[in-house]
Protein backbone atom coordinates (compact mmCIF):
# COMPACT_ATOMS: atom_id res chain seq x y z
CA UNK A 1 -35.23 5.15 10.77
CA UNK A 2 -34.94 5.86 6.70
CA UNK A 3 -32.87 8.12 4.79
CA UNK A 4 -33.39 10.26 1.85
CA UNK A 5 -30.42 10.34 -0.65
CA UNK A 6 -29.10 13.83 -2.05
CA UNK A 7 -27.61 16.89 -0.48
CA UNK A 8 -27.39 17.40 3.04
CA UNK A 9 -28.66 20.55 5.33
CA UNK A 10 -29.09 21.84 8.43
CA UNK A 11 -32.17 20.34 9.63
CA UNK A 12 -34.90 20.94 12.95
CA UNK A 13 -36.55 17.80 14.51
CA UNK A 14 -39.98 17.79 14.32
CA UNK A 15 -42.00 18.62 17.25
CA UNK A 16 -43.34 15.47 19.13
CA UNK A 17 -46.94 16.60 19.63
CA UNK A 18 -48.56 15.85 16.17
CA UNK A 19 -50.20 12.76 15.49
CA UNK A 20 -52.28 10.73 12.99
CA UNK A 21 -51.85 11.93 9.44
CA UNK A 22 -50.48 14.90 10.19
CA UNK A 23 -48.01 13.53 11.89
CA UNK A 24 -47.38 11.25 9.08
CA UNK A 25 -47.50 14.13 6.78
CA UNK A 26 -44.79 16.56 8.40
CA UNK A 27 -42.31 13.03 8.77
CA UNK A 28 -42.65 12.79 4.77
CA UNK A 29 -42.50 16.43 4.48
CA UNK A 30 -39.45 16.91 6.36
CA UNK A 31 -37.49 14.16 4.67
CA UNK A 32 -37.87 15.82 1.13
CA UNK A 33 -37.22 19.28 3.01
CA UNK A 34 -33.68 17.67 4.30
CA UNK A 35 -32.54 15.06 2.08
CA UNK A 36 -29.62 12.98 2.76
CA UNK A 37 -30.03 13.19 6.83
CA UNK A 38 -31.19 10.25 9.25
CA UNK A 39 -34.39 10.26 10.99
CA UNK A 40 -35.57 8.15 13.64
CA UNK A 41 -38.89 7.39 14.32
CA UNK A 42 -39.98 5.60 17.77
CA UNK A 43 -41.99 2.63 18.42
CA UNK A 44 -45.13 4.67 18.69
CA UNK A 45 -44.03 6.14 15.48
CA UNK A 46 -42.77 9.78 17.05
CA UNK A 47 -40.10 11.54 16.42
CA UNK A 48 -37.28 11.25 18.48
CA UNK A 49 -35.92 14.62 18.93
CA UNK A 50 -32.99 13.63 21.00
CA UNK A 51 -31.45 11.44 18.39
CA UNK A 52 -32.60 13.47 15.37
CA UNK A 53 -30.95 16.33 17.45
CA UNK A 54 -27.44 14.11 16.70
CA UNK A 55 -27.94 13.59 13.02
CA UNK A 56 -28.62 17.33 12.48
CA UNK A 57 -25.52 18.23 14.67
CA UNK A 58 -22.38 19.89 13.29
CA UNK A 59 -20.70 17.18 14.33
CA UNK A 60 -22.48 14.48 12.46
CA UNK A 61 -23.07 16.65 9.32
CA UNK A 62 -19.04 17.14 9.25
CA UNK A 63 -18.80 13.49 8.07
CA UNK A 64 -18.33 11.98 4.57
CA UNK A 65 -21.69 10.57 3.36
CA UNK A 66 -20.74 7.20 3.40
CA UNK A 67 -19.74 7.32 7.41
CA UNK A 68 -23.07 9.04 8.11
CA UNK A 69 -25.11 6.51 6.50
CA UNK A 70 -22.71 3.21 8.35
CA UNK A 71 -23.07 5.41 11.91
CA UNK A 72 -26.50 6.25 11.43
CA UNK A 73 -27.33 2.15 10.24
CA UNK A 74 -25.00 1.20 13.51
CA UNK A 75 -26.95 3.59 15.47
CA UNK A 76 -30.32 2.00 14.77
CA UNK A 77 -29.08 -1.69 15.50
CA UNK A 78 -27.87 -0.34 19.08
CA UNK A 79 -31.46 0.69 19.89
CA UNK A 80 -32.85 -1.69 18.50
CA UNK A 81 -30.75 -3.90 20.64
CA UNK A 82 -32.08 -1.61 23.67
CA UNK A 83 -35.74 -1.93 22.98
CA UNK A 84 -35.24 -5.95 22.99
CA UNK A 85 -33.98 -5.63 26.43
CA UNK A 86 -36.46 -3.15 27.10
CA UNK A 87 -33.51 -0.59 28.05
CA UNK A 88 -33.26 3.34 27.03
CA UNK A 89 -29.90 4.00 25.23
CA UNK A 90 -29.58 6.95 28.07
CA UNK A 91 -29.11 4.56 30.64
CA UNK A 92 -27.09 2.46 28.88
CA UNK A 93 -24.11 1.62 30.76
CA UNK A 94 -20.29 -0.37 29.58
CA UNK A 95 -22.30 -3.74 31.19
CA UNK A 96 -24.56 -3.09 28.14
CA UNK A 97 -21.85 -2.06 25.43
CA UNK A 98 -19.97 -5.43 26.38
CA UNK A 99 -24.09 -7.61 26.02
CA UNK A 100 -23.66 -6.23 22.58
CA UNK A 101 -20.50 -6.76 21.61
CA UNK A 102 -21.10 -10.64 22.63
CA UNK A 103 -24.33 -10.70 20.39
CA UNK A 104 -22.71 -8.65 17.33
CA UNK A 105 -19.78 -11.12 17.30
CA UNK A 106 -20.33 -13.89 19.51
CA UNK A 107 -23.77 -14.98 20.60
CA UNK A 108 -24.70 -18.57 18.38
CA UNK A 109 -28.31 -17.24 18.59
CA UNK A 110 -27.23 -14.03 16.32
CA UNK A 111 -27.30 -15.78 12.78
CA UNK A 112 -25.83 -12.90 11.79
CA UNK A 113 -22.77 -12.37 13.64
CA UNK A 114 -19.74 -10.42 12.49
CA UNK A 115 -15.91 -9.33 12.75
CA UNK A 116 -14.28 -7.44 14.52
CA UNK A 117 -13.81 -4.69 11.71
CA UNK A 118 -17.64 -4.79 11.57
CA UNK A 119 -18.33 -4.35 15.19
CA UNK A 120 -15.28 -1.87 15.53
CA UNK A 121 -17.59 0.41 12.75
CA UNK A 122 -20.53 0.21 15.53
CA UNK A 123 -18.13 1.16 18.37
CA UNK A 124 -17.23 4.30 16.61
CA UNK A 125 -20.90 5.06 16.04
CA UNK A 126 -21.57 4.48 19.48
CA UNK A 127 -18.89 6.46 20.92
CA UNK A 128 -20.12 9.58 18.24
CA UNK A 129 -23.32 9.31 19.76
CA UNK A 130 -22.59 8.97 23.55
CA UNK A 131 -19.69 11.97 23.19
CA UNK A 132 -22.39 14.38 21.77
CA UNK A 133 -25.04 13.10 23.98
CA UNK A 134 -22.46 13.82 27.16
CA UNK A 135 -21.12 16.68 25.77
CA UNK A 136 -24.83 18.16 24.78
CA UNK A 137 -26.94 17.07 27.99
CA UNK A 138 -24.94 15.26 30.60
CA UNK A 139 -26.01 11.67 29.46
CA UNK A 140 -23.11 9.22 31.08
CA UNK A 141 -21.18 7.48 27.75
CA UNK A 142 -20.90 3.99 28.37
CA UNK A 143 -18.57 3.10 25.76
CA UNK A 144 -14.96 3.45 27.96
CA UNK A 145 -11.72 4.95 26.29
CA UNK A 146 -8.02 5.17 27.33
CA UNK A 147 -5.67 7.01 26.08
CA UNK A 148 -2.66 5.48 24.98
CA UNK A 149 0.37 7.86 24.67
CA UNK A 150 2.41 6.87 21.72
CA UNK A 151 5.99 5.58 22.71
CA UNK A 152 8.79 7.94 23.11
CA UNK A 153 10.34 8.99 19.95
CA UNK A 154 13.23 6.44 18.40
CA UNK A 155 15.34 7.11 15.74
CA UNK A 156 13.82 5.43 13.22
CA UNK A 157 10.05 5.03 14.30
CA UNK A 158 7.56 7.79 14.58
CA UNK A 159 4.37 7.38 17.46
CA UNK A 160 0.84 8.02 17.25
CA UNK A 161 -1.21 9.04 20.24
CA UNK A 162 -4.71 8.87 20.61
CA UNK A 163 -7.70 7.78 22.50
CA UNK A 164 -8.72 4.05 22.48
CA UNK A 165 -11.89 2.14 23.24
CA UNK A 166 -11.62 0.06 26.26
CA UNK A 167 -13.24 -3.38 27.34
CA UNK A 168 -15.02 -3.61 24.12
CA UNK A 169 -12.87 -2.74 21.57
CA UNK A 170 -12.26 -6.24 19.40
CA UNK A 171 -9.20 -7.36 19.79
CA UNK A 172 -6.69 -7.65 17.01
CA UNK A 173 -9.05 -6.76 14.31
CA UNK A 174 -6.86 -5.55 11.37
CA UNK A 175 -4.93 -8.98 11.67
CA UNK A 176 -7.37 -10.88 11.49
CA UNK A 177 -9.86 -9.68 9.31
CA UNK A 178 -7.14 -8.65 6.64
CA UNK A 179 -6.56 -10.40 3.71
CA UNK A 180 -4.41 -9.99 0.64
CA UNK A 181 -3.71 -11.30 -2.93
CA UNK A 182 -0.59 -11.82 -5.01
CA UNK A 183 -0.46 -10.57 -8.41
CA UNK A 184 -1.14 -13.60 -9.73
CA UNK A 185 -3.56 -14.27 -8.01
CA UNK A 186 -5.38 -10.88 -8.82
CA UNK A 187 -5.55 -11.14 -12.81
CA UNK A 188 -6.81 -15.02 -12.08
CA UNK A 189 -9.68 -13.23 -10.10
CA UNK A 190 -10.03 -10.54 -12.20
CA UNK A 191 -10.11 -13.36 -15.84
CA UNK A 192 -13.01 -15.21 -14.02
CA UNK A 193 -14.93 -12.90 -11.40
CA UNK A 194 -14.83 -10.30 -13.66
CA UNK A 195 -14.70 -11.80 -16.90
CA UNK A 196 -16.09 -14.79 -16.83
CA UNK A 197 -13.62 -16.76 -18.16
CA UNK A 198 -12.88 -20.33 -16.56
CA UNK A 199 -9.94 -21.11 -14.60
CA UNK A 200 -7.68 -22.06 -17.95
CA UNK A 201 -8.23 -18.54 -19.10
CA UNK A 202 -9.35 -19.58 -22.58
CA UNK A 203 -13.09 -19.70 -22.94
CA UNK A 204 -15.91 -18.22 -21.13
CA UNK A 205 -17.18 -19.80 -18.67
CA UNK A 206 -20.04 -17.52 -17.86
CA UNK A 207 -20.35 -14.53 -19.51
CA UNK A 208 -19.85 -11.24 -18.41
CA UNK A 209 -21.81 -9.74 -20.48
CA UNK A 210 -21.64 -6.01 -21.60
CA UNK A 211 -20.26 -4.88 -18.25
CA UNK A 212 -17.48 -7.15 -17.68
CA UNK A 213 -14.72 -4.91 -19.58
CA UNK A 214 -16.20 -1.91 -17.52
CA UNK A 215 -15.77 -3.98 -14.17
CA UNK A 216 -11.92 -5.48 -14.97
CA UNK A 217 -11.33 -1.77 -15.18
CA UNK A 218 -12.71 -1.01 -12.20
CA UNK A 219 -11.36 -3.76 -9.73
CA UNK A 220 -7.55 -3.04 -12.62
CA UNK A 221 -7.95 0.61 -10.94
CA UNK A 222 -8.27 -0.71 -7.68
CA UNK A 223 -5.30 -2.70 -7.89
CA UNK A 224 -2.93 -0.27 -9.50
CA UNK A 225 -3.44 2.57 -7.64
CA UNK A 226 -4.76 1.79 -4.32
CA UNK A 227 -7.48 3.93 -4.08
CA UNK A 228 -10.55 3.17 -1.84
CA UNK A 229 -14.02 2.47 -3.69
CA UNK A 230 -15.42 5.60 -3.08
CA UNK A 231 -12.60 7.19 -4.25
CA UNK A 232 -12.37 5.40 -7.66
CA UNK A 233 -15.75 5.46 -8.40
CA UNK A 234 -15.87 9.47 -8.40
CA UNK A 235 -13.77 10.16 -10.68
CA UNK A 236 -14.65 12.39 -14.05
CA UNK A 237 -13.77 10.64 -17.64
CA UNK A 238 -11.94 14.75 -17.73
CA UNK A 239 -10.30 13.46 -15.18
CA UNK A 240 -8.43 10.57 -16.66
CA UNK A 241 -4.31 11.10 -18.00
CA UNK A 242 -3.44 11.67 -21.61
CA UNK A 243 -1.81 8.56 -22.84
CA UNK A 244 0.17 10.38 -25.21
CA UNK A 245 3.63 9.35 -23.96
CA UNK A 246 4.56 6.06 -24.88
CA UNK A 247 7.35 5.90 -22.83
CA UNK A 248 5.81 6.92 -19.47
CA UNK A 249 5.21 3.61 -17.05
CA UNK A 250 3.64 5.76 -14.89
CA UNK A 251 1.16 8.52 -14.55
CA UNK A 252 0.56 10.98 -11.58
CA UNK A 253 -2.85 12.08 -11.01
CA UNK A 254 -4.50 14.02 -8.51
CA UNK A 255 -7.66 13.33 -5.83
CA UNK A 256 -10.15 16.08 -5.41
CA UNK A 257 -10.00 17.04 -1.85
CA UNK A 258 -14.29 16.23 -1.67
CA UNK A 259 -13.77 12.75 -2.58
CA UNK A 260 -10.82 11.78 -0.52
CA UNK A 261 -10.91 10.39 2.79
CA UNK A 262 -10.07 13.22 4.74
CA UNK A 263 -10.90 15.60 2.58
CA UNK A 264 -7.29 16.39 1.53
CA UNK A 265 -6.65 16.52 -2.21
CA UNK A 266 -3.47 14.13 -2.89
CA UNK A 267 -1.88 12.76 -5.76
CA UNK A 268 -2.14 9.12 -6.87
CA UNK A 269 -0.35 6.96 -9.36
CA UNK A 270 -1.77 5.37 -12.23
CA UNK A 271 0.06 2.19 -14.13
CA UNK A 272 -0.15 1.96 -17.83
CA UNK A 273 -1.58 -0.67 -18.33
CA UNK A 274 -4.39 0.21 -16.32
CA UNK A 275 -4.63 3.34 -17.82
CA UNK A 276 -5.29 1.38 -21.13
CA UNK A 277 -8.15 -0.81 -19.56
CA UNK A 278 -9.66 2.47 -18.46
CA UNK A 279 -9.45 3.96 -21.92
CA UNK A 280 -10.70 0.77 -23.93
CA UNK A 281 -13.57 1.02 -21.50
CA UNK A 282 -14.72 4.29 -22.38
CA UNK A 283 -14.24 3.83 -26.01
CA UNK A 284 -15.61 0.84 -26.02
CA UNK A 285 -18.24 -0.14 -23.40
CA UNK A 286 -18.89 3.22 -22.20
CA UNK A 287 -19.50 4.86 -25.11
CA UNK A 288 -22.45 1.82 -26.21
CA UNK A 289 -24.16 2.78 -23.04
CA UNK A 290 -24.05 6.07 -23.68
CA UNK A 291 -25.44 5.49 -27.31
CA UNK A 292 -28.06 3.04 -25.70
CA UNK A 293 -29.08 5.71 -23.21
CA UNK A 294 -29.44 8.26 -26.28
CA UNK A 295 -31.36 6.32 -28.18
CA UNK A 296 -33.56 5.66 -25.23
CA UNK A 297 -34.22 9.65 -24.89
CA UNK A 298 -32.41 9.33 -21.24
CA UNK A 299 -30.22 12.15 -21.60
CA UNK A 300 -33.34 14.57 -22.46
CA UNK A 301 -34.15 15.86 -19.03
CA UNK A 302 -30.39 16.85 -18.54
CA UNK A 303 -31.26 20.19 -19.85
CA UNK A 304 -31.97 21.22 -16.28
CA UNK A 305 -28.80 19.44 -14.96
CA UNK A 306 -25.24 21.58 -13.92
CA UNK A 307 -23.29 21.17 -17.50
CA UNK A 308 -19.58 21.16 -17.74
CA UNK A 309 -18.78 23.40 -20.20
CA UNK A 310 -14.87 23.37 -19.72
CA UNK A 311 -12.11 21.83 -17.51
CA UNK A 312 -9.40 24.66 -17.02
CA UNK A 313 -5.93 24.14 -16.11
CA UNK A 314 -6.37 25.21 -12.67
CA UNK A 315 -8.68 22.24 -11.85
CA UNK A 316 -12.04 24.29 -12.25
CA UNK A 317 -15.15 23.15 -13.73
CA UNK A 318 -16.85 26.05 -15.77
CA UNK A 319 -20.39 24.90 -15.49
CA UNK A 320 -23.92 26.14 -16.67
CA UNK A 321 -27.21 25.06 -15.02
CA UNK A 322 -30.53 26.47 -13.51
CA UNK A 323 -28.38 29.46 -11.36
CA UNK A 324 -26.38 30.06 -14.35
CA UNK A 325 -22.92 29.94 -15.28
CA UNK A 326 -20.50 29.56 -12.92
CA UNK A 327 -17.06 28.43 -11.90
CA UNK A 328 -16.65 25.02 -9.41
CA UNK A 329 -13.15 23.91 -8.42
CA UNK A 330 -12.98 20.02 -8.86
CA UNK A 331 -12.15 20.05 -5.07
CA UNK A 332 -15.32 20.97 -4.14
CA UNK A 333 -17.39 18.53 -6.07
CA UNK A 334 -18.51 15.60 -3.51
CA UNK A 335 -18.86 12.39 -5.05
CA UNK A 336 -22.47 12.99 -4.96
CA UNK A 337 -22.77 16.48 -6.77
CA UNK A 338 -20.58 14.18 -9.78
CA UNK A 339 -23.17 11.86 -10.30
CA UNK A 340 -25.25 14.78 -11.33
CA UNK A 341 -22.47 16.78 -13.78
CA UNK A 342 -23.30 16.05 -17.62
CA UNK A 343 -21.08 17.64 -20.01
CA UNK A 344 -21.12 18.61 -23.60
CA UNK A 345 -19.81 16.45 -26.49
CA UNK A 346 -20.40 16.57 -30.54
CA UNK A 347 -22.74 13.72 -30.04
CA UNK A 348 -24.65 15.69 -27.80
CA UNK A 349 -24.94 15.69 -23.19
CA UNK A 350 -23.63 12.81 -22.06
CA UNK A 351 -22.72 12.39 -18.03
CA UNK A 352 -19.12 13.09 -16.41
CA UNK A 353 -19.12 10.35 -14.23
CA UNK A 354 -16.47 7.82 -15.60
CA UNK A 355 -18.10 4.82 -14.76
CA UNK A 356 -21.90 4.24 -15.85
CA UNK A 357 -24.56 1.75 -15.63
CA UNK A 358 -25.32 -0.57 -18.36
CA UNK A 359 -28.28 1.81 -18.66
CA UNK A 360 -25.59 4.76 -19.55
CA UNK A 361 -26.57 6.88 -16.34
CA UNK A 362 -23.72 7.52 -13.21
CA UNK A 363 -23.17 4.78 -11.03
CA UNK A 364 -22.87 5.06 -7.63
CA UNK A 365 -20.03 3.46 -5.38
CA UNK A 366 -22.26 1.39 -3.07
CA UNK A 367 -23.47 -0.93 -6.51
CA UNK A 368 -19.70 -1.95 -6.73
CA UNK A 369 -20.29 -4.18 -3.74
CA UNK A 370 -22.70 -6.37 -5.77
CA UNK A 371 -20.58 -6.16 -8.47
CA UNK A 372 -18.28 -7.97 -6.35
CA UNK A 373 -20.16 -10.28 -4.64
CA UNK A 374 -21.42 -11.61 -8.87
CA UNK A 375 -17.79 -12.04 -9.17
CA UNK A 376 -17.17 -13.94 -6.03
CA UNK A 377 -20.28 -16.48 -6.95
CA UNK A 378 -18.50 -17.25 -10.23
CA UNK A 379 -15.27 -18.56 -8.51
CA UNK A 380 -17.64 -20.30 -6.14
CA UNK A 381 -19.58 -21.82 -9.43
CA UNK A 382 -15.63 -22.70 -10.74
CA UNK A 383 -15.22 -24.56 -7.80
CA UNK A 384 -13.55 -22.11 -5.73
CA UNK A 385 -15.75 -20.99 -3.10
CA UNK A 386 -12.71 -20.31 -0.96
CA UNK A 387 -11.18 -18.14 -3.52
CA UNK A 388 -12.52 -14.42 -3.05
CA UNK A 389 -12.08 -10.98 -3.39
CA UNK A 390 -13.42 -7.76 -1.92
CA UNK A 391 -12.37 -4.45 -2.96
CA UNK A 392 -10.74 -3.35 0.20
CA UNK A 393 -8.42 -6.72 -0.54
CA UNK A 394 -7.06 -5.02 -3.60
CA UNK A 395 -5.88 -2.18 -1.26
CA UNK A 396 -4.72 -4.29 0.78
CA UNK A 397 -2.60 -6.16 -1.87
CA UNK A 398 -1.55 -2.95 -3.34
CA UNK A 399 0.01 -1.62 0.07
CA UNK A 400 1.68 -5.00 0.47
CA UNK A 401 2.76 -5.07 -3.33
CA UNK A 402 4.53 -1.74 -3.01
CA UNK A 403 5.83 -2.55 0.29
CA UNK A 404 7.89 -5.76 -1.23
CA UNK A 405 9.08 -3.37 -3.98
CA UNK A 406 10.24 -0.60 -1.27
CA UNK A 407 11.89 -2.80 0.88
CA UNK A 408 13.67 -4.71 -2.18
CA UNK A 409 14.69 -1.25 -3.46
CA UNK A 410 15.83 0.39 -0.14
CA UNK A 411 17.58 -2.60 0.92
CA UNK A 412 19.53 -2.67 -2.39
CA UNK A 413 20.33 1.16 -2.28
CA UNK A 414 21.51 0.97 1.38
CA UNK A 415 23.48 -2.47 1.35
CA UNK A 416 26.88 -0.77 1.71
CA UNK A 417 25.86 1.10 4.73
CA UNK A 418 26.44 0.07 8.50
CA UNK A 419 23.19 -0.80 10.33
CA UNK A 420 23.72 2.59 12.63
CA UNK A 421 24.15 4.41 9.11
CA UNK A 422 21.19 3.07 7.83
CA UNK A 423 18.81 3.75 10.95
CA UNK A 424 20.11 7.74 10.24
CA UNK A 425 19.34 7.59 6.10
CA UNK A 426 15.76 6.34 7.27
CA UNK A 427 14.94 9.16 9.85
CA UNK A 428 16.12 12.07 7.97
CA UNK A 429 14.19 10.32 4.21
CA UNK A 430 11.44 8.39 5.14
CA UNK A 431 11.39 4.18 5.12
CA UNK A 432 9.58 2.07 3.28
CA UNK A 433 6.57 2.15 5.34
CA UNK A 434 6.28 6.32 4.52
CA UNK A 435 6.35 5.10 1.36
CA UNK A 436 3.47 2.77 1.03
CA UNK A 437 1.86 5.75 3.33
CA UNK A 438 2.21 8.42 0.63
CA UNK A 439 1.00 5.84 -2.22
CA UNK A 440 -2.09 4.71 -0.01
CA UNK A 441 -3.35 8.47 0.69
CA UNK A 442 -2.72 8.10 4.75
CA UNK A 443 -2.38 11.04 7.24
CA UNK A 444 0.94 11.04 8.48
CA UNK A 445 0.87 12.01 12.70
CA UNK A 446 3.56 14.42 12.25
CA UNK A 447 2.33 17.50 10.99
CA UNK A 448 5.94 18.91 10.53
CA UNK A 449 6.63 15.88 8.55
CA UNK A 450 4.06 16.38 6.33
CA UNK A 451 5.16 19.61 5.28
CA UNK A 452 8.68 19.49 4.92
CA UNK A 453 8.61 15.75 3.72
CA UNK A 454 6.04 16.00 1.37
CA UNK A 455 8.21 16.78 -1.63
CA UNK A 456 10.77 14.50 -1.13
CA UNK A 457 7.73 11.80 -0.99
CA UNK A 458 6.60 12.62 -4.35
CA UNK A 459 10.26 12.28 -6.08
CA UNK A 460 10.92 9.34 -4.39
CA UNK A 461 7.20 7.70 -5.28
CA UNK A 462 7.53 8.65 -8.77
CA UNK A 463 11.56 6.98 -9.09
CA UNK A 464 10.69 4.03 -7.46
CA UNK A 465 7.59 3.16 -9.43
CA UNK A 466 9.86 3.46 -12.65
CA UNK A 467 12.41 1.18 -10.96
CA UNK A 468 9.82 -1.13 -10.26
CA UNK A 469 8.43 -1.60 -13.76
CA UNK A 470 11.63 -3.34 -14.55
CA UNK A 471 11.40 -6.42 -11.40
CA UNK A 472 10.37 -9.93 -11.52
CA UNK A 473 7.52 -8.64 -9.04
CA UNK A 474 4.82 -11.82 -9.06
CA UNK A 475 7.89 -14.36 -8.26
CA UNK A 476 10.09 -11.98 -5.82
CA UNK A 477 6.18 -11.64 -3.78
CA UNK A 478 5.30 -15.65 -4.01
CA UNK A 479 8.63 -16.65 -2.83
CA UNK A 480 8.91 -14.59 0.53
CA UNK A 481 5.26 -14.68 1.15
CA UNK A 482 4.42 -18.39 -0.01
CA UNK A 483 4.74 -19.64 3.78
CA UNK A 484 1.65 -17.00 4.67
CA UNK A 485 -1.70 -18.30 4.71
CA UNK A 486 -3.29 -15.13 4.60
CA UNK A 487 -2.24 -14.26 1.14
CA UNK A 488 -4.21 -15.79 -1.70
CA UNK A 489 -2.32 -16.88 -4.26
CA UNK A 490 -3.10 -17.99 -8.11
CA UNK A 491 -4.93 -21.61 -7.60
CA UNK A 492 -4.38 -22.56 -10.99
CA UNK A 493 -0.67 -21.86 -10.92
CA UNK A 494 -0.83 -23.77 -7.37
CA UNK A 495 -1.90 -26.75 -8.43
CA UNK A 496 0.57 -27.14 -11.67
């Protein structure tokens, strides 16, 4: 199986009866015809048009690029896993679902074994598969669901039903493969993974180099606001809040509906002080790779790139490129097409893409995860092998970050109430938990909910960040969650 990056379209399997070089020839062919899909080759190097059939399905094309490419790598482990047992994934049955699930997270002979997040991603590929297979040409699934009805409706708690994988869904996955960071323990990360600095925070320890202000922004951005990776790493430098109120702690900004998980535009919430780490990044680092990358002549063959030629007030790009001009809402830019934008400056083109490469061209979300990793290896160098970070950890401390501050604040506002008073303010407002929901970009079960709640969400994000500004956050979190050994906390405070 390979892939071929770039936009994705309909595509035909190729027929199975060439062979030789012209075989060889239509495989290559067809990849640069329909870039961006899957394609599976057998062991006699054939196409397989059954499984190609499923990557150029509806169904598959409807996902976000970066599920396609996980399902699609899940996919190819599974048969892989076949052919070793000398099975065909059509005859697979839920004996064979649970053999795997032993070797992905069990077997001792699998030196790579993994999580149960991990092997919850292949289940979902698996079940994709299997329902369009079953759906498509009457091939049994043999990965098991039940349903399970949500609970009936209390006062205070709203259900979720849905369908459920059975036998070999991992058990208890989200407790025990998440992790989270106090404050504290964030900026100590941050000073020496991303920074370099050693643990006393005064010199460098190893040096960063010219990206290390560019990737304390990033993993600062992370933190703050709680978006996911892909999410962050789309955004436009147009895209970015004026700082031109001193007084604001806060600043609401809005996802593009093609970048969001989902693909429902929402707004987010942007801290000041992150805001100024973003800012001295692009004035600073940012702007030297972009002078580098002149210099270098890398911009020149951007003349046949889309341009942004304007930004109007109704989130629309006007752009100019091969077709002409025309005019994009932001929306409708994937993270993908962004990479590609370039927009005009005094200076000359220079790309849209907020975050860049030392090289000064776009980069893409998936090198974040090395980025990551570098900064992980210098804790381990410090010492602290123990002591790491991923970015789906800062999400995780963000959502339990906010949810200290909510339940602080709601506890305060509703201390004169009686507990049967109480249960009634939370049903007809929202809790603490819709809360965190609303600032982590989450679908909410309830459609009626969502509509009718939505605006009272947004008031009620935007007061309590304000309030929250103003609280003893880093101690109020160590003190009730210092007993928890699944929260990192700052070592070097630790230990004095």
């Amino acid at each position: 199986m390979f892939f071929h990056s770039g936009a994705r379209q309909h595509a035909t399997p190729l027929p199975t009866c060439l062979t030789g070089a012209a075989r060889d020839a239509a495989v290559f062919g067809w990849a640069h015809r329909y870039p961006g899909q899957p394609f599976v080759l057998d062991s006699g190097g054939r196409p397989d048009v059954l499984l190609n059939s499923f990557f150029a399905s509806r169904g598959f094309r409807g996902y976000a690029p970066g599920t396609r490419k996980k399902y699609a790598l899940s996919v190819r482990l599974w048969l892989n896993f076949c052919a070793a047992r000398e099975l065909e994934w059509q005859a697979a049955g839920p004996d064979d679902v649970a053999d795997f699930k032993f070797w992905r997270m069990t077997d001792t002979r699998n030196p790579g074994r993994v999580g149960g997040s991990a092997f919850h991603a292949d289940l979902a590929a698996l079940a994709a598969l299997y329902g369009w297979a079953s759906r498509r040409h009457g091939i049994a699934n043999p990965v098991l669901r039940r349903e399970i009805l949500a609970p009936a409706r209390r006062r205070d708690t709203w259900g979720a039903a849905g369908p459920a994988h059975a036998a070999a869904e991992p058990a208890g996955v989200r407790d025990r493969d998440v992790k989270w960071l106090d404050p504290k323990a964030v900026g100590r990360w941050i000073n020496v993974g991303m920074l370099g600095f050693s643990l006393d925070g005064l010199e460098p320890d190893s040096p960063a180099g010219r990206t290390g202000a560019r990737d304390a922004a990033f993993a600062g951005l992370l933190y703050g606001s709680g978006l996911r990776v892909s999410e962050a790493a789309s955004l436009l430098a147009d895209e970015l809040p004026d700082d031109g109120e001193p007084d604001r702690v806060y600043f609401t900004c809005t996802l593009a509906a093609a970048c969001a998980k989902g693909h429902r535009r929402r707004k987010w919430w942007l801290p000041r002080p992150d805001l100024s780490g973003l800012l001295s990044y692009v004035e600073g680092p940012r702007a030297a790779a972009i002078a580098r990358a002149r210099a270098a002549g890398r911009y020149d063959r951007a003349s046949g790139s889309r341009i942004v030629e304007g930004l109007h007030r109704s989130r629309r790009l006007a752009l100019t490129g091969p077709g002409g001009a025309e005019i994009v809402p932001l929306d409708e830019l994937t993270p993908d097409a962004r990479l590609g934008l370039f927009r005009r400056t005094s200076n000359g083109l220079e790309p849209a893409a907020l975050w860049l490469n030392e090289n000064g061209m776009p980069r893409p979300a998936t090198a974040w995860q090395a980025t990551f990793r570098t900064g992980n290896e210098r804790l381990a160098r410090a010492g602290m092998r123990w002591f790491t970070c991923t970015p789906h950890m800062l999400r995780h401390s963000f959502a339990l970050r906010w949810y200290a501050v909510g339940r602080l604040i709601w506890d305060r506002r509703l201390e004169h109430l009686t507990e049967e008073e109480q249960r009634d303010f939370r049903v007809q407002f929202g809790d603490t938990w819709q809360f965190v929901q609303t600032l982590l970009g989450h679908s909410h079960p309830q459609t009626t909910a969502d509509i009718y709640l939505e605006p009272f969400r947004s008031l009620e994000v935007e007061l309590l960040l304000e309030c929250a500004a103003q609280l003893p956050l880093s101690a109020l979190m160590r003190a009730i969650f210092e007993s928890d050994d699944r929260i990192l906390h700052d070592p070097v405070a630790a230990s004095r």
